[in-house]
PDB file of N, CA and C in Angstrom:
ATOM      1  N   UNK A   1     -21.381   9.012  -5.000  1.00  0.00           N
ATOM      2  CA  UNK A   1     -20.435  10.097  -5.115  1.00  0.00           C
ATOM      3  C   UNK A   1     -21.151  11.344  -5.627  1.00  0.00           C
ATOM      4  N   UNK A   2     -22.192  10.839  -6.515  1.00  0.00           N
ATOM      5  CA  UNK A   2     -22.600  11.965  -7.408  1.00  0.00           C
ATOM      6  C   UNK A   2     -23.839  12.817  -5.852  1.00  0.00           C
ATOM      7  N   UNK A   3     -24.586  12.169  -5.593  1.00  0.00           N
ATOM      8  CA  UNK A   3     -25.372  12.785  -4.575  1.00  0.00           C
ATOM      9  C   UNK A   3     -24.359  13.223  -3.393  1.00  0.00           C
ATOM     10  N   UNK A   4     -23.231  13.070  -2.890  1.00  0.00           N
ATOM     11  CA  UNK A   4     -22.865  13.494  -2.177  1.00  0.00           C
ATOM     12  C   UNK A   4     -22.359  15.163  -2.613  1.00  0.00           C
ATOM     13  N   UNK A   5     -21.995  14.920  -3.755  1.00  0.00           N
ATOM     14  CA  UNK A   5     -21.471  16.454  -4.564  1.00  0.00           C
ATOM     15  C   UNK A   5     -22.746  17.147  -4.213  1.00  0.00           C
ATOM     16  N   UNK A   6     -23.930  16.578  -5.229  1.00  0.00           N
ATOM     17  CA  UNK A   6     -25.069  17.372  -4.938  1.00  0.00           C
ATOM     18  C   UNK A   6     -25.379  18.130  -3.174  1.00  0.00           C
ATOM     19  N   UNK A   7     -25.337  17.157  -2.363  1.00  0.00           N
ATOM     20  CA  UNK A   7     -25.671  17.338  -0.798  1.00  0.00           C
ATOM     21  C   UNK A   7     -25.170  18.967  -1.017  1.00  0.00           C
ATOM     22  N   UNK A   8     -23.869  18.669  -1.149  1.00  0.00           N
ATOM     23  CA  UNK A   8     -22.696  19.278  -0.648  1.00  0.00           C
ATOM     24  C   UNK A   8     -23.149  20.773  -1.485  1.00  0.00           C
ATOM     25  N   UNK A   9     -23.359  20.915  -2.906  1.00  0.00           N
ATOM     26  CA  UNK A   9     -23.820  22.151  -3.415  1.00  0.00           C
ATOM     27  C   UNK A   9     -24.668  23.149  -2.779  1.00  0.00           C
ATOM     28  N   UNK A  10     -26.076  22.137  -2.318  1.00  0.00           N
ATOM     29  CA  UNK A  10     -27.140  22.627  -1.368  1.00  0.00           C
ATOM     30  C   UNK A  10     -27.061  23.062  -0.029  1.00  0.00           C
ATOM     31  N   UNK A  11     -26.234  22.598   0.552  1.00  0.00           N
ATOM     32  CA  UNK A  11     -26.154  22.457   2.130  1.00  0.00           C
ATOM     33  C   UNK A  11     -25.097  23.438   2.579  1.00  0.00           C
ATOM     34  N   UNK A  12     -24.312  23.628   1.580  1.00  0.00           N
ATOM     35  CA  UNK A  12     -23.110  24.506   1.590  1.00  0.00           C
ATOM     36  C   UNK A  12     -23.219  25.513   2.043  1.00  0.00           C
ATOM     37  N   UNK A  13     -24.334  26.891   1.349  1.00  0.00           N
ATOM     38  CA  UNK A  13     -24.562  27.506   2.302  1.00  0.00           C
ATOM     39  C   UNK A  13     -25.297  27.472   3.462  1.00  0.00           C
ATOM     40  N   UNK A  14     -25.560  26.686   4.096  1.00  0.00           N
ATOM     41  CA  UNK A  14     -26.184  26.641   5.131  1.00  0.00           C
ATOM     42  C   UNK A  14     -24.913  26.583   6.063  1.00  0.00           C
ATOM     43  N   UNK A  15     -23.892  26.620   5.552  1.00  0.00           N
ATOM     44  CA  UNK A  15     -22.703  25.943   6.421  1.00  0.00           C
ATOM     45  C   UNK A  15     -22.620  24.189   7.068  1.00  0.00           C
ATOM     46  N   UNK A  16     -23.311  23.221   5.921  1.00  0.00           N
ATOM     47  CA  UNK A  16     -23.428  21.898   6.156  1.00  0.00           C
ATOM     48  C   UNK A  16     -22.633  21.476   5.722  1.00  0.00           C
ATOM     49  N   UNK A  17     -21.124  20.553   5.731  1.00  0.00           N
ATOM     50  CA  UNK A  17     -20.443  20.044   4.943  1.00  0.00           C
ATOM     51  C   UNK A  17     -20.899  18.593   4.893  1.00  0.00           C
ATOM     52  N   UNK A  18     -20.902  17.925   3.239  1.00  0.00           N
ATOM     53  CA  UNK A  18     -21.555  16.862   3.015  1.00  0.00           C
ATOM     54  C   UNK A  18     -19.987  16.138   2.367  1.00  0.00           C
ATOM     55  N   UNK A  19     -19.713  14.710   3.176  1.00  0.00           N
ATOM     56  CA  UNK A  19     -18.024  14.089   2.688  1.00  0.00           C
ATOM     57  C   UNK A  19     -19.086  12.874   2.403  1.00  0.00           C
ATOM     58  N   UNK A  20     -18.069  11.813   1.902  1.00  0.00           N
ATOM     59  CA  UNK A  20     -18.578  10.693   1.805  1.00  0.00           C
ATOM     60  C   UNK A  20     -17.506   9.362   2.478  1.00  0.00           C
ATOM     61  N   UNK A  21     -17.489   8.582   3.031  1.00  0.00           N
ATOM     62  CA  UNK A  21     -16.588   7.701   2.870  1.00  0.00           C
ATOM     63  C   UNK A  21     -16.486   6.033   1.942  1.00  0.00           C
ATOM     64  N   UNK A  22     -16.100   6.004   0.849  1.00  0.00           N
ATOM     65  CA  UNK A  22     -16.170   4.817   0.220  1.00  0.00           C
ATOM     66  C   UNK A  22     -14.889   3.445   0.942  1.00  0.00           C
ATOM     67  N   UNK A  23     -14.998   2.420   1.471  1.00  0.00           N
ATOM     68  CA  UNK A  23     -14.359   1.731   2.227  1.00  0.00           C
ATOM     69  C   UNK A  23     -14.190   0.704   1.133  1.00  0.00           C
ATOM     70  N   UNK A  24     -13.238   0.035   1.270  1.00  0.00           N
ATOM     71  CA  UNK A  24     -13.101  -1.106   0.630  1.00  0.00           C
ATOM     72  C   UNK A  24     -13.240  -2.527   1.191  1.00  0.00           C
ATOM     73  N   UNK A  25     -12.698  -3.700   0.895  1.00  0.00           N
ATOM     74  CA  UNK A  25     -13.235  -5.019   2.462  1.00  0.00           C
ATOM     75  C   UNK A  25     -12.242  -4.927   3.139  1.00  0.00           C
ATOM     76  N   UNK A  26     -13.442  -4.275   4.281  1.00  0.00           N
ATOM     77  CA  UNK A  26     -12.798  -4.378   5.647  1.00  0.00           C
ATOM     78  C   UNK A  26     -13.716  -5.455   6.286  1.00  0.00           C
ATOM     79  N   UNK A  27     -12.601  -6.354   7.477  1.00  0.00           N
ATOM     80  CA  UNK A  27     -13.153  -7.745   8.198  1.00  0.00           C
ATOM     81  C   UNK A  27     -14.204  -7.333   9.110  1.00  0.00           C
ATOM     82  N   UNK A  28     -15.658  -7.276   8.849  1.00  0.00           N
ATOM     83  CA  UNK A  28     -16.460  -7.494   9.678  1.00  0.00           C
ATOM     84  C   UNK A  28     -17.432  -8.754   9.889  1.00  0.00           C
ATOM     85  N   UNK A  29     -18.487  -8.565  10.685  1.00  0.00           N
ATOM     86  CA  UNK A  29     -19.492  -9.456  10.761  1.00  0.00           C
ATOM     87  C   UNK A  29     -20.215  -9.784   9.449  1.00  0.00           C
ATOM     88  N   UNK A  30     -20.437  -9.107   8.887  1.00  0.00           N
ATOM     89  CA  UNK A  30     -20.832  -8.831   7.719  1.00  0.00           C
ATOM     90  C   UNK A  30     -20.175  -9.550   6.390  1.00  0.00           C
ATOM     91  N   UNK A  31     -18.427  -9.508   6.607  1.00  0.00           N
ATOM     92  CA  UNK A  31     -18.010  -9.941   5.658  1.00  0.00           C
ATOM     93  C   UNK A  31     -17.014 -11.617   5.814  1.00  0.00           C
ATOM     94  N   UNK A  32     -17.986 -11.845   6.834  1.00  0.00           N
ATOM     95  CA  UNK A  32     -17.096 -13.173   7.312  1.00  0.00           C
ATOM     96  C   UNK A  32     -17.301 -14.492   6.448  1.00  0.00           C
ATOM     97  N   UNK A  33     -17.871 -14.321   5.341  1.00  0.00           N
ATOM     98  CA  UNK A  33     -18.417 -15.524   4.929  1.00  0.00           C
ATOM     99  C   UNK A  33     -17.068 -15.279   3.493  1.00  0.00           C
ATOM    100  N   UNK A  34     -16.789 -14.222   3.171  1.00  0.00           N
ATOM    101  CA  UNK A  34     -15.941 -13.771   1.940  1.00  0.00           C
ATOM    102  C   UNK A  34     -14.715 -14.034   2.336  1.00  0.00           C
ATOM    103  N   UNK A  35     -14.434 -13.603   3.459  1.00  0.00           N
ATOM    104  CA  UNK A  35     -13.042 -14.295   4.187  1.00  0.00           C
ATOM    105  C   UNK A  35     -12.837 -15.643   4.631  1.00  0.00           C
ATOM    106  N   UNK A  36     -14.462 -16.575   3.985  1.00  0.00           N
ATOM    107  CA  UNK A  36     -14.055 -18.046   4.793  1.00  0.00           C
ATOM    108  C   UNK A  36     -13.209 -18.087   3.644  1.00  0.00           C
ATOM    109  N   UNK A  37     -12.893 -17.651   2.705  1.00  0.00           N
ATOM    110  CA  UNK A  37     -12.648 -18.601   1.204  1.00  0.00           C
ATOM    111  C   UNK A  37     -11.365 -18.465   0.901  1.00  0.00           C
ATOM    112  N   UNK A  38     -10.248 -18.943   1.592  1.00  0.00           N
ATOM    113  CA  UNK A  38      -8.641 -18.566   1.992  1.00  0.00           C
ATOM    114  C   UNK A  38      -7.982 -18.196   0.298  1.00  0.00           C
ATOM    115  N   UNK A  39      -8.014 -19.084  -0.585  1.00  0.00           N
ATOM    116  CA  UNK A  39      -7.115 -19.099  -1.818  1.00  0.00           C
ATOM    117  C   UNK A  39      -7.982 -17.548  -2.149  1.00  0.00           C
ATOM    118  N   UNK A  40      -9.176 -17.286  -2.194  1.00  0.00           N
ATOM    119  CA  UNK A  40      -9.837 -15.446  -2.758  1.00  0.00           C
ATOM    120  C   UNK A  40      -9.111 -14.792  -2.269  1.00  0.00           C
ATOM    121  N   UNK A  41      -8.862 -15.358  -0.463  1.00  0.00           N
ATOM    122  CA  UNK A  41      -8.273 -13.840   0.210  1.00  0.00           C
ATOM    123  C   UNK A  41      -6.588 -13.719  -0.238  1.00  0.00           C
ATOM    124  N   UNK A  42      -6.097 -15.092  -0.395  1.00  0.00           N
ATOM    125  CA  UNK A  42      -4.363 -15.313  -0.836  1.00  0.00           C
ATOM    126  C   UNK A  42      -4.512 -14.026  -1.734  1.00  0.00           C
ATOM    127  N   UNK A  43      -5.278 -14.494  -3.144  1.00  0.00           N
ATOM    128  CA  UNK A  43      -5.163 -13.828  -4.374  1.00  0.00           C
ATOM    129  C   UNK A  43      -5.621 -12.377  -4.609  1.00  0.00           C
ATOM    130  N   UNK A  44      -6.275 -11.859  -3.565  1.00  0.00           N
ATOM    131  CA  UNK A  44      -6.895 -10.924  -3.017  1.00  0.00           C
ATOM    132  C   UNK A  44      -5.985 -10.031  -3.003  1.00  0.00           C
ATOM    133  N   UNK A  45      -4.947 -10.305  -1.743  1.00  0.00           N
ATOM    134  CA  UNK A  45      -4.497  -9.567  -0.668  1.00  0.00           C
ATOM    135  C   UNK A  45      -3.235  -9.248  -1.762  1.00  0.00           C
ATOM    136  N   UNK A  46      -2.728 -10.108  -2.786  1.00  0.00           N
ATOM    137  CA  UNK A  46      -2.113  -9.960  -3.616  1.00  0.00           C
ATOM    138  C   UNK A  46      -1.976  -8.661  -4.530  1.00  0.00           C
ATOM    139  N   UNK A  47      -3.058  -8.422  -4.266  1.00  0.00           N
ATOM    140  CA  UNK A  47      -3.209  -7.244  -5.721  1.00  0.00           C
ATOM    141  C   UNK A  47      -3.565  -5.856  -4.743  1.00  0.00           C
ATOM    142  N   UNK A  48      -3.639  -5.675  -3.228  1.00  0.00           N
ATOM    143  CA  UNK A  48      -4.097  -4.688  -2.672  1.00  0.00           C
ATOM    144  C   UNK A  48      -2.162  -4.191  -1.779  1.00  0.00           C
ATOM    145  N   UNK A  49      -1.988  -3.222  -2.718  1.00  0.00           N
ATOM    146  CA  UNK A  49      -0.650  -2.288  -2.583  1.00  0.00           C
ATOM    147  C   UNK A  49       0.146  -2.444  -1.177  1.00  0.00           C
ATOM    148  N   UNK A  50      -0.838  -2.410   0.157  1.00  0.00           N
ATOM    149  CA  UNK A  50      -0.571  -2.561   1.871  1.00  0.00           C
ATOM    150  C   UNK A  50      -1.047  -3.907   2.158  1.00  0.00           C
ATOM    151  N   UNK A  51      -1.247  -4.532   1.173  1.00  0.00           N
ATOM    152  CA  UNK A  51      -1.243  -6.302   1.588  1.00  0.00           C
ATOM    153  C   UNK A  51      -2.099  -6.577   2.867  1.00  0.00           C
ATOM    154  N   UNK A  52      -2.768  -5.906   2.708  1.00  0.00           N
ATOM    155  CA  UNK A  52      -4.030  -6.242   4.063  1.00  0.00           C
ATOM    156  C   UNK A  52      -5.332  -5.381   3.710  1.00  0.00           C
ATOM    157  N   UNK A  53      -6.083  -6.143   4.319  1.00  0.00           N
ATOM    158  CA  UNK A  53      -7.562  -5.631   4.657  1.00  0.00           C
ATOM    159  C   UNK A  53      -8.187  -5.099   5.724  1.00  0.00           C
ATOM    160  N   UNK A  54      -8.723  -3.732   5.481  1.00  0.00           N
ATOM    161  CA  UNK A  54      -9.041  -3.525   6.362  1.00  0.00           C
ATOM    162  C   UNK A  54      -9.527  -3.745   7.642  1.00  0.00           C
ATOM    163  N   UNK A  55      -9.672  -3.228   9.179  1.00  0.00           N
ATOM    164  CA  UNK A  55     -10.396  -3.490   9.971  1.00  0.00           C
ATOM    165  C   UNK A  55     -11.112  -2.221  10.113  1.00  0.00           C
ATOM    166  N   UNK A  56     -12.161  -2.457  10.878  1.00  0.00           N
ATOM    167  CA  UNK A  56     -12.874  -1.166  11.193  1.00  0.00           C
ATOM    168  C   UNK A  56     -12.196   0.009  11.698  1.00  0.00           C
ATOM    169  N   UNK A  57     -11.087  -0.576  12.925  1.00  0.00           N
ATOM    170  CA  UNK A  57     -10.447   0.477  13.450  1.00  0.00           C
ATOM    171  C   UNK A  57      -9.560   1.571  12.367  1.00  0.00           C
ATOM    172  N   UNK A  58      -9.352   0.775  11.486  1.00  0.00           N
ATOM    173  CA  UNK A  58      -8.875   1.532  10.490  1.00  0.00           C
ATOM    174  C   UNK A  58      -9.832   3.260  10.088  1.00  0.00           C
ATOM    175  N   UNK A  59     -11.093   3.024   9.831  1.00  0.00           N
ATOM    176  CA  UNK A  59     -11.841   3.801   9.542  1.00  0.00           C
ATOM    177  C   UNK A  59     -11.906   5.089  10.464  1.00  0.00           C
ATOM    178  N   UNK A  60     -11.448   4.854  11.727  1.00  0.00           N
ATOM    179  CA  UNK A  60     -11.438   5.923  12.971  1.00  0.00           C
ATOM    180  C   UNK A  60     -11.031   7.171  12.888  1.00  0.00           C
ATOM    181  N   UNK A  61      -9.716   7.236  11.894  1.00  0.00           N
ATOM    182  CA  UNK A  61      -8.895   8.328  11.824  1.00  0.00           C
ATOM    183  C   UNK A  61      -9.641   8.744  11.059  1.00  0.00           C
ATOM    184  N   UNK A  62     -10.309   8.541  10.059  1.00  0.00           N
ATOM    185  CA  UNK A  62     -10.808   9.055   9.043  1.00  0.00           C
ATOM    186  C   UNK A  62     -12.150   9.897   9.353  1.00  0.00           C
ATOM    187  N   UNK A  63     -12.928   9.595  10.398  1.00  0.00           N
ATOM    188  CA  UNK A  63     -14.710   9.574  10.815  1.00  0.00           C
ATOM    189  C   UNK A  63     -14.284  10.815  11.797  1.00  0.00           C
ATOM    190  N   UNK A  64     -13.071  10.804  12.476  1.00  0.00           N
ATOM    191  CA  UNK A  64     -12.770  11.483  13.645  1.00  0.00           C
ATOM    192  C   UNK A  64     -12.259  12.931  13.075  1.00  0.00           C
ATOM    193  N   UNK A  65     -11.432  13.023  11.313  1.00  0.00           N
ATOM    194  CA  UNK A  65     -11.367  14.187  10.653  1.00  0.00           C
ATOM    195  C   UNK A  65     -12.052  14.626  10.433  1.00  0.00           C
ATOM    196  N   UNK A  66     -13.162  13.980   9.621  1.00  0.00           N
ATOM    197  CA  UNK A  66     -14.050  14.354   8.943  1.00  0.00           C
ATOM    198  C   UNK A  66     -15.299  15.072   9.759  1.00  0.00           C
ATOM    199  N   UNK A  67     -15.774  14.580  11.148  1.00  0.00           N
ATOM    200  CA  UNK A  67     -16.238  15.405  12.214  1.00  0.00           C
ATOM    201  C   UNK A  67     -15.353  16.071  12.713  1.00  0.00           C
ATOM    202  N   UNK A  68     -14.581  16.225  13.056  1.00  0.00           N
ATOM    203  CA  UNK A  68     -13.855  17.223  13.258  1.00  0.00           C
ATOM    204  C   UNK A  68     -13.876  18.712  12.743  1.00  0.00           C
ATOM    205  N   UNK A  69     -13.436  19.637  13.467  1.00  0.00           N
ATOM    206  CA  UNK A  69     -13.125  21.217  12.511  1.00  0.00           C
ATOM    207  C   UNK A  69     -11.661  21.104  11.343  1.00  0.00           C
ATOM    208  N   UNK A  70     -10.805  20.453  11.824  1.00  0.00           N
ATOM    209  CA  UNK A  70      -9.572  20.005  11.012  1.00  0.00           C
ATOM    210  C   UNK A  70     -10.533  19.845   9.324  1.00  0.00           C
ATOM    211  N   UNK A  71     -11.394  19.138   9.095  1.00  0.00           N
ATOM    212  CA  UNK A  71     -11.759  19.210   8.148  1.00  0.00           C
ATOM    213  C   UNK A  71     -12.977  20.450   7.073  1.00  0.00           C
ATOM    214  N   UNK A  72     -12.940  21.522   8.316  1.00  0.00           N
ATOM    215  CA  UNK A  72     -13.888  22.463   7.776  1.00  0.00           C
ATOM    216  C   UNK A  72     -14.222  23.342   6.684  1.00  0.00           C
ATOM    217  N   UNK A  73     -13.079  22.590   5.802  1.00  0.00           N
ATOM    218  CA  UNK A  73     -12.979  23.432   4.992  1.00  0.00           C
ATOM    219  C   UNK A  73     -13.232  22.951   3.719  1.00  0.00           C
ATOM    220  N   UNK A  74     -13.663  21.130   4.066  1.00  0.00           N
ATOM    221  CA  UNK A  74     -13.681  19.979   3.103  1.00  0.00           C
ATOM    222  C   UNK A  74     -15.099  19.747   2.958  1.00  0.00           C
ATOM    223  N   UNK A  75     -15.728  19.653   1.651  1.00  0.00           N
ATOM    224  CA  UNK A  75     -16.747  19.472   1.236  1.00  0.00           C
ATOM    225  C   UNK A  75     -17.416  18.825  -0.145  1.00  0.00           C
ATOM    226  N   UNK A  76     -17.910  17.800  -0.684  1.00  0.00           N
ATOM    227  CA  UNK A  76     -18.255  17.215  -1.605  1.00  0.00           C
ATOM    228  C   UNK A  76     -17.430  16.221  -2.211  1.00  0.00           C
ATOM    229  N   UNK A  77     -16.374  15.923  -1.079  1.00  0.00           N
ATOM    230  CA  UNK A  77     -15.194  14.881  -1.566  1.00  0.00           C
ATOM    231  C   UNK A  77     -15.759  13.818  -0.841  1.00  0.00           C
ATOM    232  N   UNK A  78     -15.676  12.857  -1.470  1.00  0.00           N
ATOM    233  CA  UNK A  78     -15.250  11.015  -1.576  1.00  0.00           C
ATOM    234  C   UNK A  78     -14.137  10.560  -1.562  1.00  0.00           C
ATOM    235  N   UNK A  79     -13.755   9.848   0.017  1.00  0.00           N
ATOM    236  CA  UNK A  79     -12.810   9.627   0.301  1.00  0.00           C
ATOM    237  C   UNK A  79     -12.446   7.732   0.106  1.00  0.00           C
ATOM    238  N   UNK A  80     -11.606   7.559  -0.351  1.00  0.00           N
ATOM    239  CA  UNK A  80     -11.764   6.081  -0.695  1.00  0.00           C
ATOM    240  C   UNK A  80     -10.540   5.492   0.137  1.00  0.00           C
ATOM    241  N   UNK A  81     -10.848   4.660   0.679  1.00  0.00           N
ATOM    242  CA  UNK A  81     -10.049   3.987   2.067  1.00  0.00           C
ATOM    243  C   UNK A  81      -9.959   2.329   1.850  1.00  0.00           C
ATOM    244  N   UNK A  82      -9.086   1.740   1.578  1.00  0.00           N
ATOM    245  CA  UNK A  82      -9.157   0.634   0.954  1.00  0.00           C
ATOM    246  C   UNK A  82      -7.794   0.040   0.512  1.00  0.00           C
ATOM    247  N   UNK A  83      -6.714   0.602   0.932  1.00  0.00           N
ATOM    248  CA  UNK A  83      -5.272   0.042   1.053  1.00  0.00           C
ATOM    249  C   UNK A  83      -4.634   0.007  -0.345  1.00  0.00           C
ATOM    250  N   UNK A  84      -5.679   1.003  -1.335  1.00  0.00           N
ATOM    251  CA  UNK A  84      -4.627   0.921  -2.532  1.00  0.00           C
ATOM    252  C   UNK A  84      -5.530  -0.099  -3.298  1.00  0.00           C
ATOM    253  N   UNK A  85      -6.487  -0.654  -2.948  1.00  0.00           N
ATOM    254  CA  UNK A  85      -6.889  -1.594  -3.657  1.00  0.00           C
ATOM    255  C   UNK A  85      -7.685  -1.136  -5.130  1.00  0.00           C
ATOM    256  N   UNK A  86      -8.462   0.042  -4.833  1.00  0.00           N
ATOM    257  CA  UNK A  86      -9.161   0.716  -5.861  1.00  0.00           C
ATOM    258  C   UNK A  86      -7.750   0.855  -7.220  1.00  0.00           C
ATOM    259  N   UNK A  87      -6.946   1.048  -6.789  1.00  0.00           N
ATOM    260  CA  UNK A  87      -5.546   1.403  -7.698  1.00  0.00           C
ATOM    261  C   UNK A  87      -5.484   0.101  -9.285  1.00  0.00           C
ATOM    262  N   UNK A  88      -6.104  -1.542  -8.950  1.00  0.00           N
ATOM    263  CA  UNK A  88      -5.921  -2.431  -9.753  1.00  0.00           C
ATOM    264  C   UNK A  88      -4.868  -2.669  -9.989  1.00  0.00           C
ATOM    265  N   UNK A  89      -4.200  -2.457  -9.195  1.00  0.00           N
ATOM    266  CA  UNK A  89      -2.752  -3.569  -9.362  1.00  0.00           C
ATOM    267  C   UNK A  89      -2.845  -4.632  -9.137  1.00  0.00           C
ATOM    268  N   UNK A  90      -1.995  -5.634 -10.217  1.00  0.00           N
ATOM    269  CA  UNK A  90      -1.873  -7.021 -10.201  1.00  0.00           C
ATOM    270  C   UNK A  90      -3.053  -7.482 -10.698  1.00  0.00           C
ATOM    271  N   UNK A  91      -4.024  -6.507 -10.722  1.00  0.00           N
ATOM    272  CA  UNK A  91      -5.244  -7.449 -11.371  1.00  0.00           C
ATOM    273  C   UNK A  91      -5.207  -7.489 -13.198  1.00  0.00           C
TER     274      UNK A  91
END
C-alpha cells in the first residue's frame, strides 16, 4: 500500500496513475488446495458479509475501471475486493 502511495507521488506528474488492487480468496488454481478443506471454507464463508468467495471474474469490473479514463482522476488508492471479509465479522 505504502509503495503504491509512493509510485503514485512520483509518477503523478508525469501524468502516471499508480492504484493498487488488494483481493481477498478468490477460487483459483492457486488456491485449490485451501478450498479442499470444506469445515475452513463452512467457517470461512461464515464470517465474509456476501457469503462467498471470490472468483476471478469478479476482479473484471474492477481492472476494466481502473484502466479505464472513468478512473482518471484516481491515484495512490488501494482498493480492497474481498466481499467484506477484511471488515472481521464473526471472527
Amino acid at each position: 500500500m505504502h509503495l503504491t502511495r509512493v509510485m503514485a507521488v512520483e509518477l503523478g506528474p508525469r501524468g502516471i496513475r499508480v492504484n493498487s488492487i488488494a483481493p481477498g480468496l478468490f477460487r483459483t488454481a492457486m488456491t485449490a488446495d485451501v478450498f479442499a478443506d470444506r469445515a475452513w471454507i463452512a467457517t470461512r464463508r461464515a464470517q465474509i458479509p456476501l457469503r462467498r468467495f471470490g472468483d476471478p471474474e469478479d476482479l473484471a469490473g474492477l481492472v476494466v475501471f481502473l484502466a479505464s479514463d472513468a478512473s482518471r482522476h484516481l491515484t495512490g488508492q488501494t482498493i480492497v475486493i474481498d466481499g467484506g471479509a477484511s471488515l472481521a465479522i464473526g471472527s
